[in-house]
PDB file of N, CA and C in Angstrom:
ATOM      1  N   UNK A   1     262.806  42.351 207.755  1.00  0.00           N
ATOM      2  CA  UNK A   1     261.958  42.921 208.778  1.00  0.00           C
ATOM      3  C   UNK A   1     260.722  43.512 208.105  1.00  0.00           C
ATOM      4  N   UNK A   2     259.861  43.159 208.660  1.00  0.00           N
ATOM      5  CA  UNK A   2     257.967  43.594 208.250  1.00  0.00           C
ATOM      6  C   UNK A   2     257.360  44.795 208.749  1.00  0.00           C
ATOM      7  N   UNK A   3     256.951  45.458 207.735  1.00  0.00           N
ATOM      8  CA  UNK A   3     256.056  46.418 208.281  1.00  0.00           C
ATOM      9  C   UNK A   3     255.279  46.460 209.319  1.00  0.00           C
ATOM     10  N   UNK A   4     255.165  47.311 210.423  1.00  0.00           N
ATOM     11  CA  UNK A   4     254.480  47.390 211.815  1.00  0.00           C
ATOM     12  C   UNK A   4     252.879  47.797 211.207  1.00  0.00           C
ATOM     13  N   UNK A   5     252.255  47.167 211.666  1.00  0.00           N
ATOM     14  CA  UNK A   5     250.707  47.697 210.985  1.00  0.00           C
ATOM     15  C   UNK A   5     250.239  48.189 212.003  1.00  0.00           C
ATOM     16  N   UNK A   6     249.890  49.442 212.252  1.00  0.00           N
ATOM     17  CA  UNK A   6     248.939  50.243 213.475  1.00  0.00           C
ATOM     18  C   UNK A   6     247.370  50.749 212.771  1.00  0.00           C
ATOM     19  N   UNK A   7     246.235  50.427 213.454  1.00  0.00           N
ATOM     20  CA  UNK A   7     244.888  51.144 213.441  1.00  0.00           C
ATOM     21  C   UNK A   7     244.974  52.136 212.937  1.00  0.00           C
ATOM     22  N   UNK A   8     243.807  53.005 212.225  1.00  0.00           N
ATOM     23  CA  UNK A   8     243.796  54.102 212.379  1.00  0.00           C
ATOM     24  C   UNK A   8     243.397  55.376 213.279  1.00  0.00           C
ATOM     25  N   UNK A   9     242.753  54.758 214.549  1.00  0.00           N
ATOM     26  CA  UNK A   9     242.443  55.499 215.640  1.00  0.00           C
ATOM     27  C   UNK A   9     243.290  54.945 216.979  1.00  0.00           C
ATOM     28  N   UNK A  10     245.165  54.696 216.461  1.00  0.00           N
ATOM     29  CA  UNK A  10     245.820  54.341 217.777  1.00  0.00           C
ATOM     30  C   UNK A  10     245.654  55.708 218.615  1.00  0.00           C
ATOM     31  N   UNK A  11     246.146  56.924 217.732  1.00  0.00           N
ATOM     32  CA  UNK A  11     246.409  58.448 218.443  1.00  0.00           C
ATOM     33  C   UNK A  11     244.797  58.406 219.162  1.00  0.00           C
ATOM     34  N   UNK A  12     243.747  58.285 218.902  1.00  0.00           N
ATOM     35  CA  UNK A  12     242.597  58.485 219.728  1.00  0.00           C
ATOM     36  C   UNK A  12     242.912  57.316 221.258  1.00  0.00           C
ATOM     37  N   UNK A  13     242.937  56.704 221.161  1.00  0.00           N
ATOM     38  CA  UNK A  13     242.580  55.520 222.243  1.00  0.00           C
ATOM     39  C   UNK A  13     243.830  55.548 223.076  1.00  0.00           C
ATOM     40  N   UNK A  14     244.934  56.378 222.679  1.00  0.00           N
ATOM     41  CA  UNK A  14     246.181  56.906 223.389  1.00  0.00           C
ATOM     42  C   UNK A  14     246.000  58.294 224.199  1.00  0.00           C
ATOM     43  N   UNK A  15     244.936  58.645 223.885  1.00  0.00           N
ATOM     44  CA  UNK A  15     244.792  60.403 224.266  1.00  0.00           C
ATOM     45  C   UNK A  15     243.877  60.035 225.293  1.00  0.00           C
ATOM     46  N   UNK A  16     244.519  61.215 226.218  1.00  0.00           N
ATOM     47  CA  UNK A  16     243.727  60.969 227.333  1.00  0.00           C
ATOM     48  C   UNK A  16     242.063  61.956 227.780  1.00  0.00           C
ATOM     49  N   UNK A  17     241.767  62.121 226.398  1.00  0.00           N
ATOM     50  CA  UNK A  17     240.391  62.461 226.597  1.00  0.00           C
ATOM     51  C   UNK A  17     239.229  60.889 226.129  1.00  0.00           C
ATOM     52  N   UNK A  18     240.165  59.850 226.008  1.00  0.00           N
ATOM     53  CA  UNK A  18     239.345  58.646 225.387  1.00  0.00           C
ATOM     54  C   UNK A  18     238.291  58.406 226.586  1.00  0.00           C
ATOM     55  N   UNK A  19     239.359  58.078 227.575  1.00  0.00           N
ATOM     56  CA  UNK A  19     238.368  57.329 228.713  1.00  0.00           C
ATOM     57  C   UNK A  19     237.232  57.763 228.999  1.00  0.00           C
ATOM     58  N   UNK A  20     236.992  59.121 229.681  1.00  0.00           N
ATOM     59  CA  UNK A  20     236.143  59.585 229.891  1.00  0.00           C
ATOM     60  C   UNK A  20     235.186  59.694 228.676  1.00  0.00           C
ATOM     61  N   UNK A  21     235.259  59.723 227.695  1.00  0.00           N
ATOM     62  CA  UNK A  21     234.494  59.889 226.318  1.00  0.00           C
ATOM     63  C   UNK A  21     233.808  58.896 226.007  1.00  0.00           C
ATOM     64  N   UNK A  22     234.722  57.606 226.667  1.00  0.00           N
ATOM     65  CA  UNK A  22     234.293  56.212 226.728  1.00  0.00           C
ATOM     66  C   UNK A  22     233.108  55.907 227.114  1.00  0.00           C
ATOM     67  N   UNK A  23     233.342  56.446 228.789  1.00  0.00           N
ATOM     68  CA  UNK A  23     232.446  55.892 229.902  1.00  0.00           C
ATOM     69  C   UNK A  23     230.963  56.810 229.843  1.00  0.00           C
ATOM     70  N   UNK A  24     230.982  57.920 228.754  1.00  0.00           N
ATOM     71  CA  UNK A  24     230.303  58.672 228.770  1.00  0.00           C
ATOM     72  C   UNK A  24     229.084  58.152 227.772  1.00  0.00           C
ATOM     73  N   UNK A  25     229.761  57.756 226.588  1.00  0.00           N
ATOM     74  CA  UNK A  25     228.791  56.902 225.604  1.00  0.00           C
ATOM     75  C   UNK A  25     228.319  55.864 226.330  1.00  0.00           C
ATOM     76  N   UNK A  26     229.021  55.083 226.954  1.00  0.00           N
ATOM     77  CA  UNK A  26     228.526  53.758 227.544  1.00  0.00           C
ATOM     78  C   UNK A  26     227.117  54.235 228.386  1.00  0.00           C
ATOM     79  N   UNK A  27     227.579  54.538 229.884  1.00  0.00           N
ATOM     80  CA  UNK A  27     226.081  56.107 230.064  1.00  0.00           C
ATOM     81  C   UNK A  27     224.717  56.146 229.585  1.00  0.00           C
ATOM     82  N   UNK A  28     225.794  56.653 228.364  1.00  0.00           N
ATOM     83  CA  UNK A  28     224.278  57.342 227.336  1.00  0.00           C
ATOM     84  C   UNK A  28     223.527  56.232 227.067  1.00  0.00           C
ATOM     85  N   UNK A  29     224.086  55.114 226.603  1.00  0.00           N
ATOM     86  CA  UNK A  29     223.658  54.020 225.477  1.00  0.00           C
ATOM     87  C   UNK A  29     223.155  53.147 226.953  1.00  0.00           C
ATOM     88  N   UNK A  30     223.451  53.978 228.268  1.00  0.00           N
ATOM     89  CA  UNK A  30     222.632  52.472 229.095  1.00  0.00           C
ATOM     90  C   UNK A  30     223.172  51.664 228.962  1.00  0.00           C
ATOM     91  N   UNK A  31     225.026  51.158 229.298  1.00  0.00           N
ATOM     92  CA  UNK A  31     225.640  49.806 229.443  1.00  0.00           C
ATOM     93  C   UNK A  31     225.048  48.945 228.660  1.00  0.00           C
ATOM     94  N   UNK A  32     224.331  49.263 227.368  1.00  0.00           N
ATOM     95  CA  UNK A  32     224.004  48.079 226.467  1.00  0.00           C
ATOM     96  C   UNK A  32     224.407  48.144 225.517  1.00  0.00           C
ATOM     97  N   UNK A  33     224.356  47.141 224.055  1.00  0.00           N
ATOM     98  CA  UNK A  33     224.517  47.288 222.717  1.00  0.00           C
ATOM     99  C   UNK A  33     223.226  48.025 222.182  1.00  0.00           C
ATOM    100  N   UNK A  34     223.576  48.670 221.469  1.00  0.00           N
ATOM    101  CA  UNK A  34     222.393  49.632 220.621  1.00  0.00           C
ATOM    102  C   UNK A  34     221.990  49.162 219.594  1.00  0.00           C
ATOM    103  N   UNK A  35     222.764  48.112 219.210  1.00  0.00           N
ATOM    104  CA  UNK A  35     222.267  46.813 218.374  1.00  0.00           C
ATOM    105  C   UNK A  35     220.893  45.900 218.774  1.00  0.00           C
ATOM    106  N   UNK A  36     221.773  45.183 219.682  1.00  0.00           N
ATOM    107  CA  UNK A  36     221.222  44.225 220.126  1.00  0.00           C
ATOM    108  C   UNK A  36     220.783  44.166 221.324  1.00  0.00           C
ATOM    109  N   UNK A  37     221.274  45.302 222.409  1.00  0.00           N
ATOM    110  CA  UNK A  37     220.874  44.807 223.727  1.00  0.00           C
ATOM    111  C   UNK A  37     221.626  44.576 224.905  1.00  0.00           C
ATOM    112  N   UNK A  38     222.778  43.636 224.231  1.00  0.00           N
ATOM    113  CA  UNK A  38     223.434  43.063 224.529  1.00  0.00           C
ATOM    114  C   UNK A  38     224.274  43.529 225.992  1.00  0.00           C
ATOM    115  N   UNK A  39     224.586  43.223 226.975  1.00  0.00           N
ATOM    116  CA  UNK A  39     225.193  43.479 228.106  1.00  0.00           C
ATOM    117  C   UNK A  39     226.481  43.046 227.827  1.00  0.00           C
ATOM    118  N   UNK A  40     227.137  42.326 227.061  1.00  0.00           N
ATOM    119  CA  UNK A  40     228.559  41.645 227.554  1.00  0.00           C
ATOM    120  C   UNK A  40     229.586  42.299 226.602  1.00  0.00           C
ATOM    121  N   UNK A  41     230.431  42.173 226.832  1.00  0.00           N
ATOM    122  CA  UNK A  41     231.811  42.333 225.665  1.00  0.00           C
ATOM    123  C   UNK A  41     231.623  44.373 225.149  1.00  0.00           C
ATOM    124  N   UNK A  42     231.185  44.761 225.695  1.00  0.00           N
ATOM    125  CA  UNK A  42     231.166  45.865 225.231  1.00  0.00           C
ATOM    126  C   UNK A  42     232.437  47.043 224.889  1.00  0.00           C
ATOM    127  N   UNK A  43     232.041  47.536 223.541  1.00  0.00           N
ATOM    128  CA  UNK A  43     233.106  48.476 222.783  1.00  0.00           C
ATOM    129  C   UNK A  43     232.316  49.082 222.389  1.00  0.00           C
ATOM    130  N   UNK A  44     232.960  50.884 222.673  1.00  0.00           N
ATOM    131  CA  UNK A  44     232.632  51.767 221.683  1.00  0.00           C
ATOM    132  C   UNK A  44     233.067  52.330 220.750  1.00  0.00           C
ATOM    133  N   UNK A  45     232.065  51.786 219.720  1.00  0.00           N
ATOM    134  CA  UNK A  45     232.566  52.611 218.219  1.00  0.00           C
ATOM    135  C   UNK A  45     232.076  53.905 217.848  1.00  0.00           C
ATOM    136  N   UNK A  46     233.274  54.162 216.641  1.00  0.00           N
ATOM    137  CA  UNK A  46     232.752  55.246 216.139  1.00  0.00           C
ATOM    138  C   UNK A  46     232.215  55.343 214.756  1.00  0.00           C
ATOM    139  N   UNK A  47     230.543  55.808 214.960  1.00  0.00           N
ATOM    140  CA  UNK A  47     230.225  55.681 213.857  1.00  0.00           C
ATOM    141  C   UNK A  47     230.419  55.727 212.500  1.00  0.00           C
ATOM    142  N   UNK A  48     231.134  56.680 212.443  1.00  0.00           N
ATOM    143  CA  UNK A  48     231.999  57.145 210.919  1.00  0.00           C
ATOM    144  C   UNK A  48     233.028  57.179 211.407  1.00  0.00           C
ATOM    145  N   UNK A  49     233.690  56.058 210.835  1.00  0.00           N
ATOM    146  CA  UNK A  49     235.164  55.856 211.530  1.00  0.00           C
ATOM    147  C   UNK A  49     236.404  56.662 211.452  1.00  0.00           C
ATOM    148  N   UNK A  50     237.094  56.532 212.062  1.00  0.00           N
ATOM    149  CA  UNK A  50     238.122  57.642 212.328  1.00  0.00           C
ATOM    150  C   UNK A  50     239.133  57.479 211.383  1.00  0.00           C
ATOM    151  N   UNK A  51     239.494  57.011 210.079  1.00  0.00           N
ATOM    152  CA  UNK A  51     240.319  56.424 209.103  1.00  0.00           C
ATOM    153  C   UNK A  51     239.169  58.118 207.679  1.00  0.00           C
ATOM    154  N   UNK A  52     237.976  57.878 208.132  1.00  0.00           N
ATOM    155  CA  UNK A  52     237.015  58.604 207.194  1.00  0.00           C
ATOM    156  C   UNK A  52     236.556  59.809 208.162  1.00  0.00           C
ATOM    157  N   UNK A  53     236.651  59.838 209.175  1.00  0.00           N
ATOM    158  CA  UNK A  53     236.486  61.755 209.992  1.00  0.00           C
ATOM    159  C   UNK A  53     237.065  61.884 211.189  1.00  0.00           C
ATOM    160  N   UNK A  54     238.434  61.597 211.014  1.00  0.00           N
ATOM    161  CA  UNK A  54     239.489  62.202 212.008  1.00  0.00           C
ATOM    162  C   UNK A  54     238.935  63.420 212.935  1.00  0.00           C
ATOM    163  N   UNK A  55     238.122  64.630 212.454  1.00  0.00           N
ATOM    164  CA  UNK A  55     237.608  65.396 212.943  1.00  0.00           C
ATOM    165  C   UNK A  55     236.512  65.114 213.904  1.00  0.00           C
ATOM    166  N   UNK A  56     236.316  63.671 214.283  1.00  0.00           N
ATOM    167  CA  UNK A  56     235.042  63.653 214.792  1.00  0.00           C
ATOM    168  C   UNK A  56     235.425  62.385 215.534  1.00  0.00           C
ATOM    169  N   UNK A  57     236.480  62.073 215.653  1.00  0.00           N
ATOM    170  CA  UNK A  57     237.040  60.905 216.530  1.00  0.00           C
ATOM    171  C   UNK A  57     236.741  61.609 218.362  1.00  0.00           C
ATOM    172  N   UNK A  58     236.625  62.477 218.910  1.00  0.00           N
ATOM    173  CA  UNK A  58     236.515  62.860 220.267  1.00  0.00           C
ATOM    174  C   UNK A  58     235.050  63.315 220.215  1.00  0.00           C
ATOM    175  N   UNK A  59     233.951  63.033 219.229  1.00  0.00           N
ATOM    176  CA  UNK A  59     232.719  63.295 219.019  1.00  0.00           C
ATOM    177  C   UNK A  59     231.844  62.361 220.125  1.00  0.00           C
ATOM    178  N   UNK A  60     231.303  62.982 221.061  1.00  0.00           N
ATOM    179  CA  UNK A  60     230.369  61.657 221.518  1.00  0.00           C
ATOM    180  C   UNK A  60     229.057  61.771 220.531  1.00  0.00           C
ATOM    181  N   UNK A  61     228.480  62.259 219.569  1.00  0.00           N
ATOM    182  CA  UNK A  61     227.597  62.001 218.710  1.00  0.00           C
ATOM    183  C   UNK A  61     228.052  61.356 218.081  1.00  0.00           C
ATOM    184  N   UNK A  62     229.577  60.807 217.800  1.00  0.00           N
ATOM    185  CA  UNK A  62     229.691  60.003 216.733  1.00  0.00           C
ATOM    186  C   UNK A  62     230.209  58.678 217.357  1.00  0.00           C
ATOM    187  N   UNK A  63     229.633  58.427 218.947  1.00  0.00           N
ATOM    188  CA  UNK A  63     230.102  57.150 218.930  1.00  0.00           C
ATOM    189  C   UNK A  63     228.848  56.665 219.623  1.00  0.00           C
ATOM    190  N   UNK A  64     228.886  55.243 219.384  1.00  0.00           N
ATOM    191  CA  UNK A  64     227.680  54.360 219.733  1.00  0.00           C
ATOM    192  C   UNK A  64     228.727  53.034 220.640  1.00  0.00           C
ATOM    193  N   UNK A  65     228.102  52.325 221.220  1.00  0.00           N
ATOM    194  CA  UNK A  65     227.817  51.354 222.555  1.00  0.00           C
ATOM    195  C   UNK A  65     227.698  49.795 221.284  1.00  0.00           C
ATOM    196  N   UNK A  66     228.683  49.140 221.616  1.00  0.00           N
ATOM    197  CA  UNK A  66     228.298  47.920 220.353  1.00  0.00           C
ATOM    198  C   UNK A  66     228.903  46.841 221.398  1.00  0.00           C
ATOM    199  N   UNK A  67     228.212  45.481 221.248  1.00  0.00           N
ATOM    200  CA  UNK A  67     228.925  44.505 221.827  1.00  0.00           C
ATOM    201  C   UNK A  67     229.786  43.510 220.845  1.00  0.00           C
ATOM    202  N   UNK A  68     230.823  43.353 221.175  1.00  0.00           N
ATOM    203  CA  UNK A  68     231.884  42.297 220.584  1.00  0.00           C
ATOM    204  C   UNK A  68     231.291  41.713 219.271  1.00  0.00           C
ATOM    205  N   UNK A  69     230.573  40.948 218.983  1.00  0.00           N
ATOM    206  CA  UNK A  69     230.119  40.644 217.807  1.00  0.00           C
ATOM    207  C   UNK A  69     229.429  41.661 217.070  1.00  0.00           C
ATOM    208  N   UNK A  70     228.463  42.706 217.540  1.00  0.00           N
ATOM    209  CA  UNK A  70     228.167  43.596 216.580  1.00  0.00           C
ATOM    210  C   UNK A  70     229.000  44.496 216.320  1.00  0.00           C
ATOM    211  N   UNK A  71     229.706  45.049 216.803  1.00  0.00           N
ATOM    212  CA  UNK A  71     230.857  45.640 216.487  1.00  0.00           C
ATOM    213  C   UNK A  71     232.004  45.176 215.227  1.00  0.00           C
ATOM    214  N   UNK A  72     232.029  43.533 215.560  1.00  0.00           N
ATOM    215  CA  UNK A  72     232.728  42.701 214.423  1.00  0.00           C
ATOM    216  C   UNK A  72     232.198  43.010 213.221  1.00  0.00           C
ATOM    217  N   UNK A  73     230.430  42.733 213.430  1.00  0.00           N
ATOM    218  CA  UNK A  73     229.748  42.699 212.106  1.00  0.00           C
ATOM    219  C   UNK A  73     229.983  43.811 211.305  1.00  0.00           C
ATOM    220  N   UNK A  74     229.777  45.313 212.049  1.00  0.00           N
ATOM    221  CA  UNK A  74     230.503  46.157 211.374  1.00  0.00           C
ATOM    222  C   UNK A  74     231.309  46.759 211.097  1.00  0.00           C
ATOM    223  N   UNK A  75     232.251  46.017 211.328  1.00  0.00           N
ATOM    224  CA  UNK A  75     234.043  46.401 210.860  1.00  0.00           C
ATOM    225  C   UNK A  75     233.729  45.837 209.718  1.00  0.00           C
ATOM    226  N   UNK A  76     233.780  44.333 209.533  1.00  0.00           N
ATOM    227  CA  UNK A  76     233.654  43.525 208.757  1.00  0.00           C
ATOM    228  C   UNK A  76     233.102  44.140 207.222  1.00  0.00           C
ATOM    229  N   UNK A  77     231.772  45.270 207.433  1.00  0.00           N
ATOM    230  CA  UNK A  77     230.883  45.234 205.873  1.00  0.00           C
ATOM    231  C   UNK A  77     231.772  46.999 205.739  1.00  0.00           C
ATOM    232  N   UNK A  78     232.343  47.385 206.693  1.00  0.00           N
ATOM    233  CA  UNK A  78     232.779  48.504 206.657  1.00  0.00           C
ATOM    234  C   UNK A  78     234.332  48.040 205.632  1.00  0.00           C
ATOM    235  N   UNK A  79     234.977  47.291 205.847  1.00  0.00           N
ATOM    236  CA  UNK A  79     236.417  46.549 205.178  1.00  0.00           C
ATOM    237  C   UNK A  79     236.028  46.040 204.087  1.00  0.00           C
ATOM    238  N   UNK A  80     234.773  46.242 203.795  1.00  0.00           N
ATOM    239  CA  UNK A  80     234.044  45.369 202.249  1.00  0.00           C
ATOM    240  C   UNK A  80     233.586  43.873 202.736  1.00  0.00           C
ATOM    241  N   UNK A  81     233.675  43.652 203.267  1.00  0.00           N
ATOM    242  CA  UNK A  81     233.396  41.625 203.555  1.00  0.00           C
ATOM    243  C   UNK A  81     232.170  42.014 203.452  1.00  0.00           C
ATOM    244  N   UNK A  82     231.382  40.322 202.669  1.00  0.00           N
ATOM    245  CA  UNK A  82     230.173  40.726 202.581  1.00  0.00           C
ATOM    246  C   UNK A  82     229.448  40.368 203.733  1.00  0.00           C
ATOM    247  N   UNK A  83     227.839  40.331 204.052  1.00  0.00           N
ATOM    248  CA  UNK A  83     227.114  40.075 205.447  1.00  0.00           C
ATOM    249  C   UNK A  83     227.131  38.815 205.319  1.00  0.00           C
ATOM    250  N   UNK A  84     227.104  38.115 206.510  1.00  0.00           N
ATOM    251  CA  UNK A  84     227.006  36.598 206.339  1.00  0.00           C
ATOM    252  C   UNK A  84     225.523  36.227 206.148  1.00  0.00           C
ATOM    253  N   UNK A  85     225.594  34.746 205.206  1.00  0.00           N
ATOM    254  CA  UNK A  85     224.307  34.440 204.793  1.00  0.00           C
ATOM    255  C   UNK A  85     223.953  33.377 205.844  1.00  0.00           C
ATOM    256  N   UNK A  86     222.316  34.032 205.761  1.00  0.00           N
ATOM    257  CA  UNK A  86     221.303  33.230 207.218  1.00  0.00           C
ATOM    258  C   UNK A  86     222.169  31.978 207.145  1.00  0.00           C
ATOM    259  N   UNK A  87     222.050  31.310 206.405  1.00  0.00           N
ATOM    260  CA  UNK A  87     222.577  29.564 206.798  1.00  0.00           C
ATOM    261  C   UNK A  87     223.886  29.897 207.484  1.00  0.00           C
ATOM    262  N   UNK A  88     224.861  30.529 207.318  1.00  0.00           N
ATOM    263  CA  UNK A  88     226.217  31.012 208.336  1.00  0.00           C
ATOM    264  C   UNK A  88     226.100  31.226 209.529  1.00  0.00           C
ATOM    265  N   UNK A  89     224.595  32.394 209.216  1.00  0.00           N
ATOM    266  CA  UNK A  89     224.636  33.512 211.037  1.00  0.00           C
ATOM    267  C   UNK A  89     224.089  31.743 211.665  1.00  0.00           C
ATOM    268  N   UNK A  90     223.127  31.457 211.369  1.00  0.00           N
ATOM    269  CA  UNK A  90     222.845  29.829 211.981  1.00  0.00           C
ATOM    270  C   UNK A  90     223.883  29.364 212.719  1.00  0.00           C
ATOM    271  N   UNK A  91     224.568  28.862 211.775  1.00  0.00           N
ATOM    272  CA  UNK A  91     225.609  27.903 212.289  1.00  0.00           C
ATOM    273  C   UNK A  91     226.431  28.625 213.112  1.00  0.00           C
ATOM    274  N   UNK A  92     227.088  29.755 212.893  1.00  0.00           N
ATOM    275  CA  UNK A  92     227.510  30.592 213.880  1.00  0.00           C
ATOM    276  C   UNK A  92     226.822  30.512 215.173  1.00  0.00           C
ATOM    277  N   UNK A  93     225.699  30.577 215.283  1.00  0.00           N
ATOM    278  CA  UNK A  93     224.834  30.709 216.439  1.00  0.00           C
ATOM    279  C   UNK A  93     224.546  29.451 217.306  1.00  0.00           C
ATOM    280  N   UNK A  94     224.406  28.506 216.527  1.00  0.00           N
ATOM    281  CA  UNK A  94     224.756  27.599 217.025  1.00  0.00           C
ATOM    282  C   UNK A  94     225.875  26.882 217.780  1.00  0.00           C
ATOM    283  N   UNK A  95     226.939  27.213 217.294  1.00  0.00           N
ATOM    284  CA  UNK A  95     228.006  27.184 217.761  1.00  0.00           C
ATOM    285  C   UNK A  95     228.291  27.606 219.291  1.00  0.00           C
ATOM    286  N   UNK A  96     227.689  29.327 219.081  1.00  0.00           N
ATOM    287  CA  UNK A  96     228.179  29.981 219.774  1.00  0.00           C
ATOM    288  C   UNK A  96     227.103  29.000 221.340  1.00  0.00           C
ATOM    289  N   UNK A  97     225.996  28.671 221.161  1.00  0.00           N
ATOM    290  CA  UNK A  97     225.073  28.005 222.498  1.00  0.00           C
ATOM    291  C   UNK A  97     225.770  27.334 222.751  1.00  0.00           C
ATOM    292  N   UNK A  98     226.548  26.308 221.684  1.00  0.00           N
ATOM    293  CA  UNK A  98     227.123  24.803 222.223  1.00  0.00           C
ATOM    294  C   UNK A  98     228.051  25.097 223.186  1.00  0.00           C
ATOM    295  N   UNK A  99     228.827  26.373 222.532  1.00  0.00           N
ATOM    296  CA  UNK A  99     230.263  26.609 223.546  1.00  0.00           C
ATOM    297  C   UNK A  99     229.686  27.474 225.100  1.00  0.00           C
ATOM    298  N   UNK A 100     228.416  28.290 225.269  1.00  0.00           N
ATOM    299  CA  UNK A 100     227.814  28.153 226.417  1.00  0.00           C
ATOM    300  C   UNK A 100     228.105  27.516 227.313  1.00  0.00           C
ATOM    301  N   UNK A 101     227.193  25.793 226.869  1.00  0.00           N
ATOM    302  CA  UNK A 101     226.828  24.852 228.008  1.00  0.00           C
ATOM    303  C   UNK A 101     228.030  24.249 228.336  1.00  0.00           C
ATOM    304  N   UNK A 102     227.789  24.170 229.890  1.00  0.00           N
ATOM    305  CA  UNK A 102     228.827  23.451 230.461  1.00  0.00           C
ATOM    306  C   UNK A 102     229.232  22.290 230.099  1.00  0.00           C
ATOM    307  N   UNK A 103     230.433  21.518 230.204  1.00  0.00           N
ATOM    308  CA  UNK A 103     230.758  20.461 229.781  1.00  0.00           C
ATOM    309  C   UNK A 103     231.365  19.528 230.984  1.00  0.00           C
ATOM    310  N   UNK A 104     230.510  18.581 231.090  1.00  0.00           N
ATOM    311  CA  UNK A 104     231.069  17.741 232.675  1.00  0.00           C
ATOM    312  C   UNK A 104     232.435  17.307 231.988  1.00  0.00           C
ATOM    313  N   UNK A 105     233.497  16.697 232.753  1.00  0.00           N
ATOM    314  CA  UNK A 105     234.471  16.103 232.299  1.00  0.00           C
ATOM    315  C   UNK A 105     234.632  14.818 233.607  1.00  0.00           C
ATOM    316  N   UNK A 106     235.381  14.499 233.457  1.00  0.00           N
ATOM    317  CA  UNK A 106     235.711  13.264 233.876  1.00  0.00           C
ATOM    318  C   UNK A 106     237.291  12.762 234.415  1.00  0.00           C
ATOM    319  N   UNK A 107     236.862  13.551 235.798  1.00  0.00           N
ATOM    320  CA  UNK A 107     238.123  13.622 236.715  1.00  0.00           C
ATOM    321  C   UNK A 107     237.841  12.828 237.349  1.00  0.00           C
TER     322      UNK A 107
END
């Protein structure tokens, strides 16, 4: 039997001061990414993550409005991975239009 691996901010996102803390950043940040803009997929992080200031996990100064991929991006350089190189974010991006457009099929 394998070790259970839990987050380090399960106890935050279990407590019931999250939600409201949630909807409050979202609010602030104007239902967008503070990145990018972005309207869709939205999560809020916390800037200095809660693994590095437990004390500041119920902080709304310490959380920001990120959408699904920017949010990824910085987990990602936060875990050490390095940034992806332009020729990647490309192809990534590309990708991501192709899977956009609709695809007729043939019923």
């Amino acid at each position: 039997m394998g070790m259970k691996w839990q987050r380090h901010g399960t106890w935050v996102y279990k407590d019931r001061r999250w939600p409201p803390l949630r909807l409050m950043a979202k609010r602030r940040d104007g239902f967008a990414c503070v990145k990018c803009g972005s309207r869709y997929r939205l999560e809020v992080d916390h800037v200095e993550p809660v693994r590095d200031a437990p004390g500041r996990a119920f902080d709304l100064d310490n959380l920001q409005t990120l959408c699904g991929p920017c949010h990824g991006t910085k987990t990602r350089i936060e875990a050490g991975h390095p940034e992806l190189s332009p020729e990647r974010k490309k192809w990534r991006d590309l990708l991501r239009q192709m899977e956009g457009k609709k695809h007729v099929g043939l019923n």
